[in-house]
N, C-alpha and C. Protein backbone atom coordinates (compact mmCIF):
# COMPACT_ATOMS: atom_id res chain seq x y z
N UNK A 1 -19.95 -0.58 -22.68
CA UNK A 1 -19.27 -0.14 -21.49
C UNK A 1 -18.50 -1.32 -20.91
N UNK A 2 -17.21 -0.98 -20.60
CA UNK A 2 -16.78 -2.06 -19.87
C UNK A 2 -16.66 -1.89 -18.41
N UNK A 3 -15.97 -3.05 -17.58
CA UNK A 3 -16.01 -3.33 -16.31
C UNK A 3 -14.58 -3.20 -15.91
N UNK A 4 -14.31 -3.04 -15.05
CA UNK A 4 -12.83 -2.84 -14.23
C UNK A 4 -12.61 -4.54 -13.07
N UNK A 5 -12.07 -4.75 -13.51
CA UNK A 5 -11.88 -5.92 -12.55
C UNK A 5 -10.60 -5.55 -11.64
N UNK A 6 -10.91 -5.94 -10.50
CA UNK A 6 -10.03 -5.64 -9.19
C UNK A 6 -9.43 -6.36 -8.65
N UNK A 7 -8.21 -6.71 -9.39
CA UNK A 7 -7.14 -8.26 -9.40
C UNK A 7 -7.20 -8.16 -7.76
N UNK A 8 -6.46 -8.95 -7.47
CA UNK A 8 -5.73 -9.41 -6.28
C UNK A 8 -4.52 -9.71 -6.40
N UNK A 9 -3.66 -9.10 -5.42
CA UNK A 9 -2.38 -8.88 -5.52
C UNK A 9 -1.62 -9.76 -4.33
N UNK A 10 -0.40 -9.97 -4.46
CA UNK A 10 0.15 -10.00 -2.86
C UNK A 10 1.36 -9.61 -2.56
N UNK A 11 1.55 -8.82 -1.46
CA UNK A 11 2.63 -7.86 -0.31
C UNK A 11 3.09 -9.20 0.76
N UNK A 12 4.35 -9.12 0.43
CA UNK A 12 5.27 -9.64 1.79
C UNK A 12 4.67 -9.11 3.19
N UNK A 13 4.40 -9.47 3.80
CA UNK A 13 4.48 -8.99 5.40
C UNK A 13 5.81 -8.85 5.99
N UNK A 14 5.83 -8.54 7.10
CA UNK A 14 7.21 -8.17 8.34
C UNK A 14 7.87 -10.15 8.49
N UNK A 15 6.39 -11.37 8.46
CA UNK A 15 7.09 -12.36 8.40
C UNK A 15 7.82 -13.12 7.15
N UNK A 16 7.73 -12.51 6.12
CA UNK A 16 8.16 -13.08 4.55
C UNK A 16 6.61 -13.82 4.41
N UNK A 17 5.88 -13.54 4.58
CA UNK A 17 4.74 -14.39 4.52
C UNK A 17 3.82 -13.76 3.33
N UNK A 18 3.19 -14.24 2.33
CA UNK A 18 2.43 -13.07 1.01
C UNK A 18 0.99 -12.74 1.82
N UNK A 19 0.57 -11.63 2.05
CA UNK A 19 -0.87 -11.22 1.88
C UNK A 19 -1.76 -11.07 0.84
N UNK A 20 -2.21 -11.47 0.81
CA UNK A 20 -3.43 -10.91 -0.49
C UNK A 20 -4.21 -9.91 -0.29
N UNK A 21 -4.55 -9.15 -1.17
CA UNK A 21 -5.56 -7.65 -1.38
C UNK A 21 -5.92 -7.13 -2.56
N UNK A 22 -7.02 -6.87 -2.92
CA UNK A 22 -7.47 -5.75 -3.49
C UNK A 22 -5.85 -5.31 -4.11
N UNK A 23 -5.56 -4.88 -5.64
CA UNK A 23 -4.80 -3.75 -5.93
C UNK A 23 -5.27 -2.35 -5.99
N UNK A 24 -6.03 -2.11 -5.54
CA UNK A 24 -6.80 -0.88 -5.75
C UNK A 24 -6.91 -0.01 -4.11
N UNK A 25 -6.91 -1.44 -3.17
CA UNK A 25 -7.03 -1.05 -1.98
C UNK A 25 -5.20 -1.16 -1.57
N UNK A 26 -4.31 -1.38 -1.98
CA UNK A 26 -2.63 -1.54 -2.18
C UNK A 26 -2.59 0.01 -2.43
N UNK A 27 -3.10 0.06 -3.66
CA UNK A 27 -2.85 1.92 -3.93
C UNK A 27 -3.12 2.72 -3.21
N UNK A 28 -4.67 2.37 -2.98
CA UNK A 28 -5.20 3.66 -1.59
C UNK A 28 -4.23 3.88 -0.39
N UNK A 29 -3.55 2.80 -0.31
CA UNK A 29 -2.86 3.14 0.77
C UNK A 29 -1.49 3.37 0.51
N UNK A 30 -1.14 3.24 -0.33
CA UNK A 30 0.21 4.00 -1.01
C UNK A 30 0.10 5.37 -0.66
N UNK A 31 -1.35 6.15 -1.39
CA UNK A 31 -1.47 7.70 -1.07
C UNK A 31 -2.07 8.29 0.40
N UNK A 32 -2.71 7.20 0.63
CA UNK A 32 -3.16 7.48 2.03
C UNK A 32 -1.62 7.64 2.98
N UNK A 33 -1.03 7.03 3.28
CA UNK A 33 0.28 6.95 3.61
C UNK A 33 0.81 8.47 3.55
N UNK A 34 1.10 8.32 1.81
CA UNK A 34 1.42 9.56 1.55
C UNK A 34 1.12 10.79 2.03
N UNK A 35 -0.38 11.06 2.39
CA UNK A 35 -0.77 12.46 2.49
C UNK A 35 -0.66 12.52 4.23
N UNK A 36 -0.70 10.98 4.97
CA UNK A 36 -0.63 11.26 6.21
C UNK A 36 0.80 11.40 6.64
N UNK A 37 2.03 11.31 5.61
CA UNK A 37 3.00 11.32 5.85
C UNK A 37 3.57 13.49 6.08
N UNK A 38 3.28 13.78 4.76
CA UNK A 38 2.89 14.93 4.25
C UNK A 38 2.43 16.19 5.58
N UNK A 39 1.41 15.92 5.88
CA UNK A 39 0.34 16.54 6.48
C UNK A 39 0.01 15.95 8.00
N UNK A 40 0.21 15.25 8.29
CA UNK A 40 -0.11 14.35 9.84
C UNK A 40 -1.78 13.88 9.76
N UNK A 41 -2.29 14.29 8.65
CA UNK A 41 -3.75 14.09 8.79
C UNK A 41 -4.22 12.40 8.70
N UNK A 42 -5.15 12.30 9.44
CA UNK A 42 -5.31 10.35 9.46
C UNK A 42 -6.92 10.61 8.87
N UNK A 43 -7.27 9.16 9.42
CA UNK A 43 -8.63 8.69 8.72
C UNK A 43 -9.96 9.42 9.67
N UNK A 44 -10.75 9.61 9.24
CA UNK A 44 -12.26 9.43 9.92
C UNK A 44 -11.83 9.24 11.31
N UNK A 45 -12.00 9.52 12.41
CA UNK A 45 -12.03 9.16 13.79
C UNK A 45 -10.75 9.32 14.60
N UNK A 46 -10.05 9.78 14.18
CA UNK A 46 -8.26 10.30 13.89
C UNK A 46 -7.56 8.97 13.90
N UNK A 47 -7.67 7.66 13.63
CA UNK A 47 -7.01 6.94 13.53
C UNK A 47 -5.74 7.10 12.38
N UNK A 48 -4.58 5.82 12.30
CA UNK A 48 -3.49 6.02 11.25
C UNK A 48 -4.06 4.74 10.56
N UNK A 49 -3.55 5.20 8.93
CA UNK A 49 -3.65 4.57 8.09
C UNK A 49 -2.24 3.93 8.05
N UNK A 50 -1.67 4.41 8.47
CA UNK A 50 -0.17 3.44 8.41
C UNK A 50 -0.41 2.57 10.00
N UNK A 51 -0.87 2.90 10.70
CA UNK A 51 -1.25 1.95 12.16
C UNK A 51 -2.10 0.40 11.59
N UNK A 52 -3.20 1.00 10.73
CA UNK A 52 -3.81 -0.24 9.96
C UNK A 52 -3.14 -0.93 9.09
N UNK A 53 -2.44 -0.35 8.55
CA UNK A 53 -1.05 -1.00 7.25
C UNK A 53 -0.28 -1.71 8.14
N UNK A 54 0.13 -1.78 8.94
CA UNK A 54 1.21 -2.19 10.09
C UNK A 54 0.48 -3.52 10.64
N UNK A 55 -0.58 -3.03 10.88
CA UNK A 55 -1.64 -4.42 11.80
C UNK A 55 -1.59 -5.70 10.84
N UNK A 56 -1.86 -5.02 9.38
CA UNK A 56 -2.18 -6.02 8.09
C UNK A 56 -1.33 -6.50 7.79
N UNK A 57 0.20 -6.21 7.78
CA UNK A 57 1.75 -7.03 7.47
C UNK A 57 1.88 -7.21 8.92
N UNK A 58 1.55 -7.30 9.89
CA UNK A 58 2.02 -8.29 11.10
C UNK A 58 3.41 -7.11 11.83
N UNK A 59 3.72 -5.62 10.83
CA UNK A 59 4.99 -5.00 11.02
C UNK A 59 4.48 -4.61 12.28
N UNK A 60 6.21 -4.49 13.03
CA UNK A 60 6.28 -3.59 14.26
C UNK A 60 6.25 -2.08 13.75
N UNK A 61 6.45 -1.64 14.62
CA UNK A 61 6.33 0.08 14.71
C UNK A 61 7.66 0.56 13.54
N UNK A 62 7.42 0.22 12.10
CA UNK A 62 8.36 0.93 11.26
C UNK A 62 8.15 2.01 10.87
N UNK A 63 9.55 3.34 10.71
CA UNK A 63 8.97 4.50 10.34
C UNK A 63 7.93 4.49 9.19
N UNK A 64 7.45 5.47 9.45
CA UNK A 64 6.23 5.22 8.26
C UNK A 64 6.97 5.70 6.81
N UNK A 65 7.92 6.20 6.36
CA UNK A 65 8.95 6.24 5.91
C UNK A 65 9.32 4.70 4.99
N UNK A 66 9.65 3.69 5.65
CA UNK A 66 9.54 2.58 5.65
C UNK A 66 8.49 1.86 4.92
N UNK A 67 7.66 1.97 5.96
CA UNK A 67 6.65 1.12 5.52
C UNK A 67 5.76 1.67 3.88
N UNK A 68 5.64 3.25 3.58
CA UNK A 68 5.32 3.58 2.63
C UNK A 68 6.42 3.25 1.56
N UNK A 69 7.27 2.98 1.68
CA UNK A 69 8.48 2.46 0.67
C UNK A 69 8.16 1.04 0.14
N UNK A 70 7.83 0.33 0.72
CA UNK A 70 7.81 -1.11 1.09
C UNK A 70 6.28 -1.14 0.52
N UNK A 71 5.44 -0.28 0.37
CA UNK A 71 4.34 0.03 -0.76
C UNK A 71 4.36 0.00 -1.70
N UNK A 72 5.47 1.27 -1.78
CA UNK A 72 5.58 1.95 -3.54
C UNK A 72 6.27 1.26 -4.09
N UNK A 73 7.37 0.11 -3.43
CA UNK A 73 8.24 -0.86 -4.40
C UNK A 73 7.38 -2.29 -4.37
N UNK A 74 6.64 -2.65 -3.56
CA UNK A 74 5.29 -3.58 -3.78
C UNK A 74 4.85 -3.29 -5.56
N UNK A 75 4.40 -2.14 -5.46
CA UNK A 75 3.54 -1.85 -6.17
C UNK A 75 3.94 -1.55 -7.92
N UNK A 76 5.57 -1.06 -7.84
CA UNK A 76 6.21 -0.94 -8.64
C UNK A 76 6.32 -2.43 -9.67
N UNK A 77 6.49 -3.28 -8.50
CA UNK A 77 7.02 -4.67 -8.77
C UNK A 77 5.63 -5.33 -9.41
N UNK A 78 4.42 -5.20 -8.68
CA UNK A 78 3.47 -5.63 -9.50
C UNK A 78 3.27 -5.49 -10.77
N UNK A 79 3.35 -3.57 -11.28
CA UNK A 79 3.01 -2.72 -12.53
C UNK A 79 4.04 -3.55 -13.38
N UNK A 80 5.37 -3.90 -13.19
CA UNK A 80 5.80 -4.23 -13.71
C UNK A 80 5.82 -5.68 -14.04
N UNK A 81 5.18 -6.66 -13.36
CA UNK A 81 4.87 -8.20 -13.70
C UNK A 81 3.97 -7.98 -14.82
N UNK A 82 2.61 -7.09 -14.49
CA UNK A 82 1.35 -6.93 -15.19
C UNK A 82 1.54 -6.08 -16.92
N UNK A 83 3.09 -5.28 -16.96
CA UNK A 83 3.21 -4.50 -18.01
C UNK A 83 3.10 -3.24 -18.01
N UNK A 84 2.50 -2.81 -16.77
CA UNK A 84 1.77 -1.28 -17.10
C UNK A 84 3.06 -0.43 -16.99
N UNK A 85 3.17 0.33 -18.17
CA UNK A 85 3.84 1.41 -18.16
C UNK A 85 4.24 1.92 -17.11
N UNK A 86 5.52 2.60 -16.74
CA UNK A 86 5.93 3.58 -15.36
C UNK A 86 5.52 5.01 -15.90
N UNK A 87 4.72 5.72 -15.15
CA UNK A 87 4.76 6.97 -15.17
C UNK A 87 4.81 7.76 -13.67
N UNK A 88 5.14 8.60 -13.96
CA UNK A 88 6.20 9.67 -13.17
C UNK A 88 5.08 9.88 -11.87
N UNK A 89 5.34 10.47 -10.20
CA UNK A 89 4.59 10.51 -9.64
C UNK A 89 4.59 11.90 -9.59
């Protein structure tokens, strides 16, 4: 059996500054984003998952529009340093 290892990645913030995270926790919030974009639905306690995404890049109040963009091309850009194939969403 093997193990999954859970690189660490890093996202620009609002200051050009790199964050580091979890890629796994980068994704969650790619779709988290997504479905609260979708649906208006938030986390546990009605908080936003894009309010916490915002806190974590230092961003002001960008449409969430925005800021889920600024995810999915994060994330694009990683798959593609690392090799992984593009497949379709």
């Amino acid at each position: 059996m093997s193990t999954m290892h859970n690189m660490i990645v890093g996202i620009y913030d609002a200051n050009g500054e790199i964050k580091e995270l979890p890629l796994f926790q980068l994704l969650q919030w790619k779709y988290a984003i997504k479905i609260e974009m979708q649906t208006g639905m938030k986390m546990k306690g009605g908080r936003s998952v894009a309010t916490h995404v915002r806190k974590f890049l230092s961003a002001p109040r960008y449409p969430i529009k925005d800021l889920y963009n600024h995810i999915a091309t994060s994330l694009a850009s990683i798959n593609e340093q690392l090799g992984v194939p593009t497949v379709g969403e």
